[in-house]
C-alpha atoms as a PDB file:
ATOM      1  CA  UNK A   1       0.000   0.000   0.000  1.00  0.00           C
ATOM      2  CA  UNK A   2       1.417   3.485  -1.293  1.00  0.00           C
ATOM      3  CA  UNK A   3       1.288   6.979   0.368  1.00  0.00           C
ATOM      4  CA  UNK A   4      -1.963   7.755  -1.375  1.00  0.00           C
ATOM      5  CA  UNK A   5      -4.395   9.562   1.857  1.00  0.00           C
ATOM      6  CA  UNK A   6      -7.835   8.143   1.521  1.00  0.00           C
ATOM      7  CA  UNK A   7     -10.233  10.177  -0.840  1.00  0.00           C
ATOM      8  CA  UNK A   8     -12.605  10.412   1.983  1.00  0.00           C
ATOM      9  CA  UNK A   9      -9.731  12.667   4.059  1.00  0.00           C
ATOM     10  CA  UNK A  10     -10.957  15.560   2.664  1.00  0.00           C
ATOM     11  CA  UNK A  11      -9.445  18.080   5.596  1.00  0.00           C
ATOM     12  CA  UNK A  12      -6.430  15.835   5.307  1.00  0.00           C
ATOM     13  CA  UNK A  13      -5.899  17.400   1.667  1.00  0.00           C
ATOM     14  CA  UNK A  14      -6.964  20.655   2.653  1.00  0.00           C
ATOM     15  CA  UNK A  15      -4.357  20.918   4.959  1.00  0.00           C
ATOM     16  CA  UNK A  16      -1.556  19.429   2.797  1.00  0.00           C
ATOM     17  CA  UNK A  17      -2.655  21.594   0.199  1.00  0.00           C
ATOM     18  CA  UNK A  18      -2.998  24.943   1.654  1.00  0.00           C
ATOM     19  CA  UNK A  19       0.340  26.014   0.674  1.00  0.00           C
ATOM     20  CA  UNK A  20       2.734  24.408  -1.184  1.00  0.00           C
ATOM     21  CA  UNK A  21       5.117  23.649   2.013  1.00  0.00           C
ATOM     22  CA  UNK A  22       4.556  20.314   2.463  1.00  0.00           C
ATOM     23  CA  UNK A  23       4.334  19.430  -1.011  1.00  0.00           C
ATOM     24  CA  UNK A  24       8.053  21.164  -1.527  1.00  0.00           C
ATOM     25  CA  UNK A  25       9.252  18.743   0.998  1.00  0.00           C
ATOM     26  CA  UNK A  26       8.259  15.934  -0.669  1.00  0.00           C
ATOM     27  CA  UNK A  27       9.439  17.049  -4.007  1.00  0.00           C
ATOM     28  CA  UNK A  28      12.957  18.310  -2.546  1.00  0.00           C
ATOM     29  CA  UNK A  29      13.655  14.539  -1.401  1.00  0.00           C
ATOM     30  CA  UNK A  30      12.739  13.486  -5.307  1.00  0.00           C
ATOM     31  CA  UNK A  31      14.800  15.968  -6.566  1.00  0.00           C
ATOM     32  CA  UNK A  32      18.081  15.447  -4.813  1.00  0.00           C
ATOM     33  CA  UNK A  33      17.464  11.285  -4.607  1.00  0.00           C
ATOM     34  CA  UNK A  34      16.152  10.446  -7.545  1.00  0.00           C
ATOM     35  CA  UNK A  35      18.369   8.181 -10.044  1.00  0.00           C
ATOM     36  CA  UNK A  36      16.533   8.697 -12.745  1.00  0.00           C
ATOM     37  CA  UNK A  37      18.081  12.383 -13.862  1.00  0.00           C
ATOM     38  CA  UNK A  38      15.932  13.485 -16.469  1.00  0.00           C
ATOM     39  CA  UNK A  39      13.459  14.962 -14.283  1.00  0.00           C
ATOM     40  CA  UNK A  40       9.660  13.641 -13.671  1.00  0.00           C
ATOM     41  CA  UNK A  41       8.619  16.945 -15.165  1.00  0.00           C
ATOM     42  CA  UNK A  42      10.568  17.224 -18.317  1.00  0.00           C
ATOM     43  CA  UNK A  43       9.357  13.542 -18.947  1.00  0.00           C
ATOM     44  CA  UNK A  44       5.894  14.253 -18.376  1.00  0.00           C
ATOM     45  CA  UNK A  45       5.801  17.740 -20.714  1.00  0.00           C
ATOM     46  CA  UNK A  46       7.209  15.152 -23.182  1.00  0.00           C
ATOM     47  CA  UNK A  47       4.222  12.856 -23.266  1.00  0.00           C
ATOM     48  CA  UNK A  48       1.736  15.929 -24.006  1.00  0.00           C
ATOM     49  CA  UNK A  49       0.555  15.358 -27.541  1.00  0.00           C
ATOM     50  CA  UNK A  50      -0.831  18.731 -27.824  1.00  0.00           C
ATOM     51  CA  UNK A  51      -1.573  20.915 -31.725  1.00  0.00           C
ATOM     52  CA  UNK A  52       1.273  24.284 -31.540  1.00  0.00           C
ATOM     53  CA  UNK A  53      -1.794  26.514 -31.506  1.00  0.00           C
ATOM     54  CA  UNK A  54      -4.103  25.146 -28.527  1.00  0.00           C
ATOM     55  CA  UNK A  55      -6.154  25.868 -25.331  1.00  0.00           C
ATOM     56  CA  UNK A  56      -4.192  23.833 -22.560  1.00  0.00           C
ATOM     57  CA  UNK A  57      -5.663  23.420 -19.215  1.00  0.00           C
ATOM     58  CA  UNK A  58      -3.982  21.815 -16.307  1.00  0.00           C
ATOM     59  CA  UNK A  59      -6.270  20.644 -12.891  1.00  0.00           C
ATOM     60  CA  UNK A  60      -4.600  20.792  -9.994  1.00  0.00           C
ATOM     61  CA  UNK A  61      -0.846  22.799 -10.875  1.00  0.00           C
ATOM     62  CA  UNK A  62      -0.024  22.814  -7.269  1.00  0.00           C
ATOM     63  CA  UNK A  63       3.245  24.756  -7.393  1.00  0.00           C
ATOM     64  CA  UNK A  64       3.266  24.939 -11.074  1.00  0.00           C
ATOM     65  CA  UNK A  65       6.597  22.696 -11.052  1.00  0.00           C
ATOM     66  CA  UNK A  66       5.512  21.259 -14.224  1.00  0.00           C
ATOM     67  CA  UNK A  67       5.780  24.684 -15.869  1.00  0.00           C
ATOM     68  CA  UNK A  68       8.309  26.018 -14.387  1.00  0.00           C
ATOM     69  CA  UNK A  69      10.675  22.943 -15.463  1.00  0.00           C
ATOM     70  CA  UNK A  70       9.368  23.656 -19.153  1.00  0.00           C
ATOM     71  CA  UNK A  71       9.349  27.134 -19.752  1.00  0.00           C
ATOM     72  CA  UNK A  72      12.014  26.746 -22.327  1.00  0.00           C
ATOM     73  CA  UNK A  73       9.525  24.243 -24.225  1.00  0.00           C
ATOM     74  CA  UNK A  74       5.859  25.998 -24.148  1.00  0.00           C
ATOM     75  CA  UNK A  75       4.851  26.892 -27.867  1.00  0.00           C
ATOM     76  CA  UNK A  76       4.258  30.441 -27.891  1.00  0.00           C
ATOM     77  CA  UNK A  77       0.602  30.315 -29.474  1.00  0.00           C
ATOM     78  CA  UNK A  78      -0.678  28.153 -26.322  1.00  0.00           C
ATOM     79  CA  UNK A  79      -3.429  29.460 -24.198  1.00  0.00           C
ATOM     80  CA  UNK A  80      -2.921  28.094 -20.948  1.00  0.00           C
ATOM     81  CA  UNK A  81      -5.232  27.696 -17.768  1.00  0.00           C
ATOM     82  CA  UNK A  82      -3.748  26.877 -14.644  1.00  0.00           C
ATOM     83  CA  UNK A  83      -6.128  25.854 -11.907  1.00  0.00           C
ATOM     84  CA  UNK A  84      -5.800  24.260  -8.248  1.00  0.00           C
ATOM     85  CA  UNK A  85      -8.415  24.108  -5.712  1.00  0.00           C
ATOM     86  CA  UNK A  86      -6.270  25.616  -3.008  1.00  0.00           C
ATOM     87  CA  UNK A  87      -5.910  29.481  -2.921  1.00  0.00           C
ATOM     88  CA  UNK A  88      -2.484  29.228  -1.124  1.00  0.00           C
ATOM     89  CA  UNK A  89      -1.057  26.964  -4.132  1.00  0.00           C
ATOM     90  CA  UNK A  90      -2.392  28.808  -6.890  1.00  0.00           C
ATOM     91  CA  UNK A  91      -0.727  32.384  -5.507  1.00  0.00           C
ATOM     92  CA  UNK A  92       2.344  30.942  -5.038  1.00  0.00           C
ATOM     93  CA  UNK A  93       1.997  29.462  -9.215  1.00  0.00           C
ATOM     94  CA  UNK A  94       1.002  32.930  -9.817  1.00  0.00           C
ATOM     95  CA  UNK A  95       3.997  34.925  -7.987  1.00  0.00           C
ATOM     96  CA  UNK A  96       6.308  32.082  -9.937  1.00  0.00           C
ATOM     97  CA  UNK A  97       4.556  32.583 -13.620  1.00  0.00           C
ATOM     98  CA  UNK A  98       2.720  35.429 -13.522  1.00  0.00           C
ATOM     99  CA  UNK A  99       5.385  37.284 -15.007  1.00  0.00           C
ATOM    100  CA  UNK A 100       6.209  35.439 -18.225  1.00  0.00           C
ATOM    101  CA  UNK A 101       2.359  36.674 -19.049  1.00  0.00           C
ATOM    102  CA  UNK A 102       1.817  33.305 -20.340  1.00  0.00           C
ATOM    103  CA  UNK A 103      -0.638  32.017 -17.793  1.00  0.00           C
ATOM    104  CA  UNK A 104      -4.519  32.463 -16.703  1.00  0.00           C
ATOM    105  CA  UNK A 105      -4.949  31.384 -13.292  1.00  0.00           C
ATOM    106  CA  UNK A 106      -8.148  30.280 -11.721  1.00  0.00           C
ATOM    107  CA  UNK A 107      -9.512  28.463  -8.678  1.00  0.00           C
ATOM    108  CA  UNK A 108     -11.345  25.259  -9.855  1.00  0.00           C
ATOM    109  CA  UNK A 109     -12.643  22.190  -8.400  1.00  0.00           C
ATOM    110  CA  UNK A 110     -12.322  19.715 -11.237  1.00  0.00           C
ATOM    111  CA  UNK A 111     -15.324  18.485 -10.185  1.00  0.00           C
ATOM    112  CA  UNK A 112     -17.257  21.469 -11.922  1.00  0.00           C
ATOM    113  CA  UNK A 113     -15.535  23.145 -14.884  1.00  0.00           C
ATOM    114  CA  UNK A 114     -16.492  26.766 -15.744  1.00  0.00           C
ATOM    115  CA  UNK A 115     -15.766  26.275 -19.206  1.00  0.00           C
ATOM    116  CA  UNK A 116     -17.716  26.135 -22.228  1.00  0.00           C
ATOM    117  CA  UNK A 117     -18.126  22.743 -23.990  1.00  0.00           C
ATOM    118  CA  UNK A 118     -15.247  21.271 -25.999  1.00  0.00           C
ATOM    119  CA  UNK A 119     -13.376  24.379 -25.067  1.00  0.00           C
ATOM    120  CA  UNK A 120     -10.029  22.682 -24.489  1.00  0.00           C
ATOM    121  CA  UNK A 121      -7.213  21.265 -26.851  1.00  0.00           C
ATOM    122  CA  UNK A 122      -5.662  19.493 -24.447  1.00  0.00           C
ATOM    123  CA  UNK A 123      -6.240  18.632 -19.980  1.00  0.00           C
ATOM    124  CA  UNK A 124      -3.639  18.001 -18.037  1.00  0.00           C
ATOM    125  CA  UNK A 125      -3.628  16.728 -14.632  1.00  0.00           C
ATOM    126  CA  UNK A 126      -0.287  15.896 -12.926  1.00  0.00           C
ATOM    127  CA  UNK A 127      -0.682  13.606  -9.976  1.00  0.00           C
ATOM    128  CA  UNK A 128      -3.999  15.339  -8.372  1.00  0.00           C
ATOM    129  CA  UNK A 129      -7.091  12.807  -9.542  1.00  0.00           C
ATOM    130  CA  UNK A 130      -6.548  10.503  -6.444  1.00  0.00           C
ATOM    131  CA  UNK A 131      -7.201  13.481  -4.139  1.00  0.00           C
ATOM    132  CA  UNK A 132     -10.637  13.716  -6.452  1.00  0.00           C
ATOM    133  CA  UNK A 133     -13.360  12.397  -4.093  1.00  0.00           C
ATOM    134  CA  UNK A 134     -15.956  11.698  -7.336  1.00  0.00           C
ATOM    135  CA  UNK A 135     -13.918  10.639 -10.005  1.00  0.00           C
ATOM    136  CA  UNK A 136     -16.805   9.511 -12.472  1.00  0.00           C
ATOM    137  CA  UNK A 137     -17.970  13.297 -11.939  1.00  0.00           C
ATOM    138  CA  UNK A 138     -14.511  14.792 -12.560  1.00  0.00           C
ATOM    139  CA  UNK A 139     -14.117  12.481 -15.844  1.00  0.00           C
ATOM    140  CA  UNK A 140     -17.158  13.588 -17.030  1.00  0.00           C
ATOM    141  CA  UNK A 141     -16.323  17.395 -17.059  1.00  0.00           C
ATOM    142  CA  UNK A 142     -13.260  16.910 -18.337  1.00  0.00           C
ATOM    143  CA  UNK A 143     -14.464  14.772 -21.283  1.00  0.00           C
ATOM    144  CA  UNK A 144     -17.088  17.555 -21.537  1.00  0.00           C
ATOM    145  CA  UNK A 145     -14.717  20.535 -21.856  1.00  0.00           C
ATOM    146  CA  UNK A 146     -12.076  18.659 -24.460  1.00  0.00           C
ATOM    147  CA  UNK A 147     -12.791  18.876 -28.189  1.00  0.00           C
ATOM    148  CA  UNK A 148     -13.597  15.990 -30.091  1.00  0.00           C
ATOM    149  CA  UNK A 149     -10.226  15.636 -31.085  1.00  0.00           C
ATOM    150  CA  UNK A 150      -9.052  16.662 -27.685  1.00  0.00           C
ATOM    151  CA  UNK A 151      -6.071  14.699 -25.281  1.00  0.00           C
ATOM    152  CA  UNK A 152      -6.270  13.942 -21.673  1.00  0.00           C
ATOM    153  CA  UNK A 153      -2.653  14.015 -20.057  1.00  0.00           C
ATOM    154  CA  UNK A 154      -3.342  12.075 -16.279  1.00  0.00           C
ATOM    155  CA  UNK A 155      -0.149  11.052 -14.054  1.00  0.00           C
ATOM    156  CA  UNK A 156      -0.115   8.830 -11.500  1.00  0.00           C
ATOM    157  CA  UNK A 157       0.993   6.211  -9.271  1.00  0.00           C
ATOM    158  CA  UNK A 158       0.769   2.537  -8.408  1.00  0.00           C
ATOM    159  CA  UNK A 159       0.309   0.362  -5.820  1.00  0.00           C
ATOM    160  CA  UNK A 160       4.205  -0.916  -4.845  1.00  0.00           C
ATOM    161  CA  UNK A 161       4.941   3.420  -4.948  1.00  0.00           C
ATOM    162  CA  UNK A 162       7.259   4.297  -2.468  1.00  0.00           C
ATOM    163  CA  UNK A 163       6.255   1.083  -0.424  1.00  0.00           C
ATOM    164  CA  UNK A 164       9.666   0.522   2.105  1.00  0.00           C
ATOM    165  CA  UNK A 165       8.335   3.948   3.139  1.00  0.00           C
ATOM    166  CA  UNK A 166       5.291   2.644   4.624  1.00  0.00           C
ATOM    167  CA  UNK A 167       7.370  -0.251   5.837  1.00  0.00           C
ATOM    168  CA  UNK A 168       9.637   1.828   7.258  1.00  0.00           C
ATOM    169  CA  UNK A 169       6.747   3.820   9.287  1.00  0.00           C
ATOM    170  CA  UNK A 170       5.422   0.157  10.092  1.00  0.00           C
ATOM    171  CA  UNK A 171       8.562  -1.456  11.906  1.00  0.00           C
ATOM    172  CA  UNK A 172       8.433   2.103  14.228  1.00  0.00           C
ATOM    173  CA  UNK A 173       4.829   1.027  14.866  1.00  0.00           C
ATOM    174  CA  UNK A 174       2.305  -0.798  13.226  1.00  0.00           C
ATOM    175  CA  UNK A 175      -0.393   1.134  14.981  1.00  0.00           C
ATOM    176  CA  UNK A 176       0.847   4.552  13.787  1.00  0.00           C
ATOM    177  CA  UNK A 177      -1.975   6.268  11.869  1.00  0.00           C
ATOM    178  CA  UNK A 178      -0.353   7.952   8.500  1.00  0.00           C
ATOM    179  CA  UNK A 179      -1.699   8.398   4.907  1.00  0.00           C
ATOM    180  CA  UNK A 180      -4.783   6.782   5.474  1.00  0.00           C
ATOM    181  CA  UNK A 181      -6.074   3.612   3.320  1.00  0.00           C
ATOM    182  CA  UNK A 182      -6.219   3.778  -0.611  1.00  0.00           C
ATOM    183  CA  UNK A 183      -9.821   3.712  -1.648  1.00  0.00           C
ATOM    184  CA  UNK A 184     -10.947   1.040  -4.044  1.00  0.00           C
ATOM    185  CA  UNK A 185     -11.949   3.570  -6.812  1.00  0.00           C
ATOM    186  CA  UNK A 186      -8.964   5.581  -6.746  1.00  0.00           C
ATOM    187  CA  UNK A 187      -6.919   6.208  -9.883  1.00  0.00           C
ATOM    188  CA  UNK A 188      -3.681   4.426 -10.060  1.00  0.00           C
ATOM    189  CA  UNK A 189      -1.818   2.807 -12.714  1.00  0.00           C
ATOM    190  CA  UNK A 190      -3.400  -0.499 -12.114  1.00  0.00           C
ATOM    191  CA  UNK A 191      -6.770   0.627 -12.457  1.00  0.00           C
ATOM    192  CA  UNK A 192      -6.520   3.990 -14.612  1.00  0.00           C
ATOM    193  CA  UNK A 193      -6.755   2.694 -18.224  1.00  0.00           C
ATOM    194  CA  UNK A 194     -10.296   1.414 -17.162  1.00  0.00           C
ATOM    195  CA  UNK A 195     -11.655   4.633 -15.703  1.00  0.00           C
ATOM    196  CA  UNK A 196     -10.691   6.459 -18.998  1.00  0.00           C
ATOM    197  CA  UNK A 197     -11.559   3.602 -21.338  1.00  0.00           C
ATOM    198  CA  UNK A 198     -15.412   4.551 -20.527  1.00  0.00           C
ATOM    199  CA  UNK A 199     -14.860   7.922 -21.887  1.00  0.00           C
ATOM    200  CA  UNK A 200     -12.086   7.889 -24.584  1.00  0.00           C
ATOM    201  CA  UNK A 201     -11.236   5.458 -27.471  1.00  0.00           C
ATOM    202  CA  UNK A 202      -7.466   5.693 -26.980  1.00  0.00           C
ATOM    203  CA  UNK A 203      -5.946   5.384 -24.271  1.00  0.00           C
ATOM    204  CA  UNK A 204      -2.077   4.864 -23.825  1.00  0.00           C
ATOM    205  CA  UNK A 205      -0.233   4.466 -20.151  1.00  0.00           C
ATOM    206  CA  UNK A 206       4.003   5.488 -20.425  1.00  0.00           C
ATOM    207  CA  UNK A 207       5.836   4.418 -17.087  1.00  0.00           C
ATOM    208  CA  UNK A 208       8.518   6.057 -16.111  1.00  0.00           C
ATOM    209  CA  UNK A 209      11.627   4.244 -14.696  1.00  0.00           C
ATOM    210  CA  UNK A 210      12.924   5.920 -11.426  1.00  0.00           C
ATOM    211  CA  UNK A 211      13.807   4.587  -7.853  1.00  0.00           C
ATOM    212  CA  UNK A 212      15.058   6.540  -5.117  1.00  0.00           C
ATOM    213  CA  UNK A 213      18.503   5.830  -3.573  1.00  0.00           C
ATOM    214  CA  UNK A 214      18.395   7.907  -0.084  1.00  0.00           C
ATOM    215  CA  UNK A 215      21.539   8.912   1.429  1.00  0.00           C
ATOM    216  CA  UNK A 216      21.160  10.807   4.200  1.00  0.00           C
ATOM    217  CA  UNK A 217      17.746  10.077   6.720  1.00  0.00           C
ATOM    218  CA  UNK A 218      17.388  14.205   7.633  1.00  0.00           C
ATOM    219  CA  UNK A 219      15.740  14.610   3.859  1.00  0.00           C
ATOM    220  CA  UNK A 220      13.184  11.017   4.288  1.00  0.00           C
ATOM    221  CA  UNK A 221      12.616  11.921   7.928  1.00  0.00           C
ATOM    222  CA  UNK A 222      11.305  15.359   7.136  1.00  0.00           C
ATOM    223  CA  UNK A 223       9.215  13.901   4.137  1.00  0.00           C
ATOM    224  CA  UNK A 224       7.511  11.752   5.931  1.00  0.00           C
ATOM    225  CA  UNK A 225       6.508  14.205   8.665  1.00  0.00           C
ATOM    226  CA  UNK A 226       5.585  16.318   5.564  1.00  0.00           C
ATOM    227  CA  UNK A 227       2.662  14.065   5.756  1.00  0.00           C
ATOM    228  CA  UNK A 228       1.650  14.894   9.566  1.00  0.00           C
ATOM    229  CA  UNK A 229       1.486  11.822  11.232  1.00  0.00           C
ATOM    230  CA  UNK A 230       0.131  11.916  14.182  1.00  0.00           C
ATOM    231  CA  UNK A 231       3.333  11.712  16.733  1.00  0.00           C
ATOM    232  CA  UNK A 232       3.684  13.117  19.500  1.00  0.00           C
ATOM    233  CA  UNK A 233       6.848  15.399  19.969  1.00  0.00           C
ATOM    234  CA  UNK A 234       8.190  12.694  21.554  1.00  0.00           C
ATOM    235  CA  UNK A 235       7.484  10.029  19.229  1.00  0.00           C
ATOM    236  CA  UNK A 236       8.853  12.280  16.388  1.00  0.00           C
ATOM    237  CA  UNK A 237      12.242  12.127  17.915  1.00  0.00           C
ATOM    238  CA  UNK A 238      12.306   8.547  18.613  1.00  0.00           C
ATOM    239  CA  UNK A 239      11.273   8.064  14.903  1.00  0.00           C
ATOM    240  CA  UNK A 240      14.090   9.905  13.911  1.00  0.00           C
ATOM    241  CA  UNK A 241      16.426   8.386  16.063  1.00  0.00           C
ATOM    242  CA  UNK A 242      14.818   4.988  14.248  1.00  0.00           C
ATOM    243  CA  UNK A 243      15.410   5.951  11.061  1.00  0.00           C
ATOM    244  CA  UNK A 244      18.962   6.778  11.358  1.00  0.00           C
ATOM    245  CA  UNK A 245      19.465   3.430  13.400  1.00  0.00           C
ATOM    246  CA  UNK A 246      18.018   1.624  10.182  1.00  0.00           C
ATOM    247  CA  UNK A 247      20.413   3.653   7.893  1.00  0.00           C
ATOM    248  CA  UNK A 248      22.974   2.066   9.513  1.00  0.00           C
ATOM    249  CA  UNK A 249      21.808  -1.033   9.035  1.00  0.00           C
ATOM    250  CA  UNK A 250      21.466  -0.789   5.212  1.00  0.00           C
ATOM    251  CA  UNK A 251      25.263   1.258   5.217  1.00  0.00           C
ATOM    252  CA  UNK A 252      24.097   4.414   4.575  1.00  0.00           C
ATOM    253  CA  UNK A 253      21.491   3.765   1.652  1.00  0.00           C
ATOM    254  CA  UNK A 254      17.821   3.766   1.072  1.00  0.00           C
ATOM    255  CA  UNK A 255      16.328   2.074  -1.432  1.00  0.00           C
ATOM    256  CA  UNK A 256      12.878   2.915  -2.517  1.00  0.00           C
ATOM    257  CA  UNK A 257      10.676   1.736  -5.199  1.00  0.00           C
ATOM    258  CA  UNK A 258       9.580   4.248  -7.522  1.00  0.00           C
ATOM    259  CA  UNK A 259       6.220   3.286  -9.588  1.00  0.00           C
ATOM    260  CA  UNK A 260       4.264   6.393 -11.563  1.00  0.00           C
ATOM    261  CA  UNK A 261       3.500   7.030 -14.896  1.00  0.00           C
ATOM    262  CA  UNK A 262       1.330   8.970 -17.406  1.00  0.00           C
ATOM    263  CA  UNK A 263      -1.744   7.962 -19.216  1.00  0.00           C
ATOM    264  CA  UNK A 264      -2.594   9.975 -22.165  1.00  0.00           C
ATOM    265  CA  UNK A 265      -6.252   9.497 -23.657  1.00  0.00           C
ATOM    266  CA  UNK A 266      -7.624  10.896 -26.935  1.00  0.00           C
ATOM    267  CA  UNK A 267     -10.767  11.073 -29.084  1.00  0.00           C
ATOM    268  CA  UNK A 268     -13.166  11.972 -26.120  1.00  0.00           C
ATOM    269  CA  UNK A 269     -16.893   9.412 -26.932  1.00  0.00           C
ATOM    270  CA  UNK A 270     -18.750  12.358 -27.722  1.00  0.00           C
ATOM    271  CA  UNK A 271     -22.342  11.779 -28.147  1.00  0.00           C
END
C-alpha cells in the first residue's frame, strides 16, 4: 500500500494543500534522490501530444513545477489555464509565472468546470485525480470541456509506490496512523486505463523508470513528517532516532521503489 491519503480525508488534503510547504518537501527529497536524472517533469511535458496553436488546461498545478521545469519548451501560441483548488497553491503558481504573461490562473474544483463545452485542446492533470473524491464526476467534465479531437494528459501512481516507506513507518509502529487507506476507486496505474476507457477510445499508459537511492535520513525523515502523522513530539524524535538506526543497518542507503506514470487518452466518446 502506497502513500496515497484516503479520498474520503478531505481536511487531510486541505491541509496538505494549503500552501505548497509540504508538497516542496516531498518534491525536494525526489529531486536530490532520484536516479533517474531526467526529471519527472521534463518527462511528463514530453508525453503531451498537444496541436502548436491550442487551449491547454492543467487541474490541480499545485506549485506549477511542471511549468516552471518547461518554460524553455511551451509553444508560444498556447493558451494556458492553470487551476488548483487551493488558494495558497495557486498564488504561489502565480507569484512564480505570472510574469512570463503566459498564464490564466483560476480556482477550480475539477469536479465542476467553468468552461464552455469542448473548449479545451488538451487537460492536463499531474498527480492530483486521487485526491478527487468523485472521479466519475470529474471524468465527465473533463471529457465535456475537451474537443472531439481533444487529449487527456493524467499522471499517477501505483500500488508498490514508495512502499519501504510505509514499511519503514510500520517497523516504528504498526499502529501509527499515516496516509490513510487507498480507496478502491482511486486512480492508479493499475486501475486507470479502465476509468478512462469509458470515456475515450485511446488510451495509452508510459511508465517512467525511477527509484530513489536515499543517502542521508534528515531529507526522508522530514518527508515523511511532511505528511503529519500523528506523533507526538516525543514520538517524532524517537522516529528519527529509528530511522537513522536503520540507515545504519542498510550502510548508509535507502532504497525505494519508484512506480508512476502517465496515461494519455484521446478522441473523447462524444455523443
Amino acid at each position: 500500500m502506497s502513500q496515497i491519503v484516503g479520498l474520503a480525508d478531505k481536511q487531510f488534503v486541505s491541509d496538505q494543500y494549503k500552501n505548497a510547504k509540504q508538497l516542496n518537501a516531498r518534491i525536494q527529497l525526489h529531486q536530490r534522490f532520484s536516479t533517474n536524472k531526467y526529471g519527472w517533469h521534463r518527462w511528463a511535458f514530453d508525453q503531451f501530444s498537444l496541436p502548436p496553436h491550442g487551449r491547454i488546461l492543467e487541474l490541480g498545478c499545485g506549485s506549477g513545477e511542471l511549468w516552471l521545469e518547461n518554460i524553455d519548451r511551451i509553444p508560444a501560441k498556447w493558451e494556458i489555464t492553470l487551476s488548483d483548488s487551493s488558494v495558497g497553491m495557486l498564488q504561489q503558481t502565480r507569484q512564480s509565472l505570472d510574469h512570463s504573461h503566459r498564464f490564466r490562473f483560476a480556482l477550480i474544483d475539477a469536479q465542476y468546470l467553468p468552461f464552455d463545452n469542448q473548449y479545451f485542446d488538451g487537460v492536463v492533470a499531474n498527480h492530483m485525480l486521487y485526491h478527487v473524491p468523485d472521479m466519475h464526476k470529474a471524468l465527465s467534465e473533463i471529457h465535456r470541456v475537451l474537443k472531439p479531437d481533444g487529449s487527456f494528459c493524467a499522471s499517477t501512481v501505483g500500488q508498490k509506490h514508495l512502499q519501504e516507506i510505509t514499511d519503514l513507518v510500520r517497523r516504528f509502529d504498526p499502529q501509527l496512523a499515516w496516509w490513510g487507506i487507498r480507496q478502491s476507486d482511486s486512480f492508479v496505474l493499475e486501475n486507470g486505463a479502465a476509468q478512462l476507457a469509458r470515456r475515450f477510445t485511446d488510451v495509452t499508459l508510459h511508465r517512467y523508470e525511477d527509484s530513489l537511492v536515499v543517502t542521508e535520513p534528515a531529507p526522508l525523515v522530514a518527508y515523511i513528517f511532511s505528511a503529519r502523522p500523528r506523533m507526538t513530539i516525543d514520538q517524532q524524535v524517537e522516529f528519527s532516532n529509528f530511522v537513522s538506526r536503520e540507515f545504519q543497518r542498510f550502510n548508509g542507503e535507502f532504497y525505494i521503489t519508484k512506480d508512476a506514470g502517465m496515461f494519455v487518452s484521446r478522441h473523447p466518446l462524444h455523443s
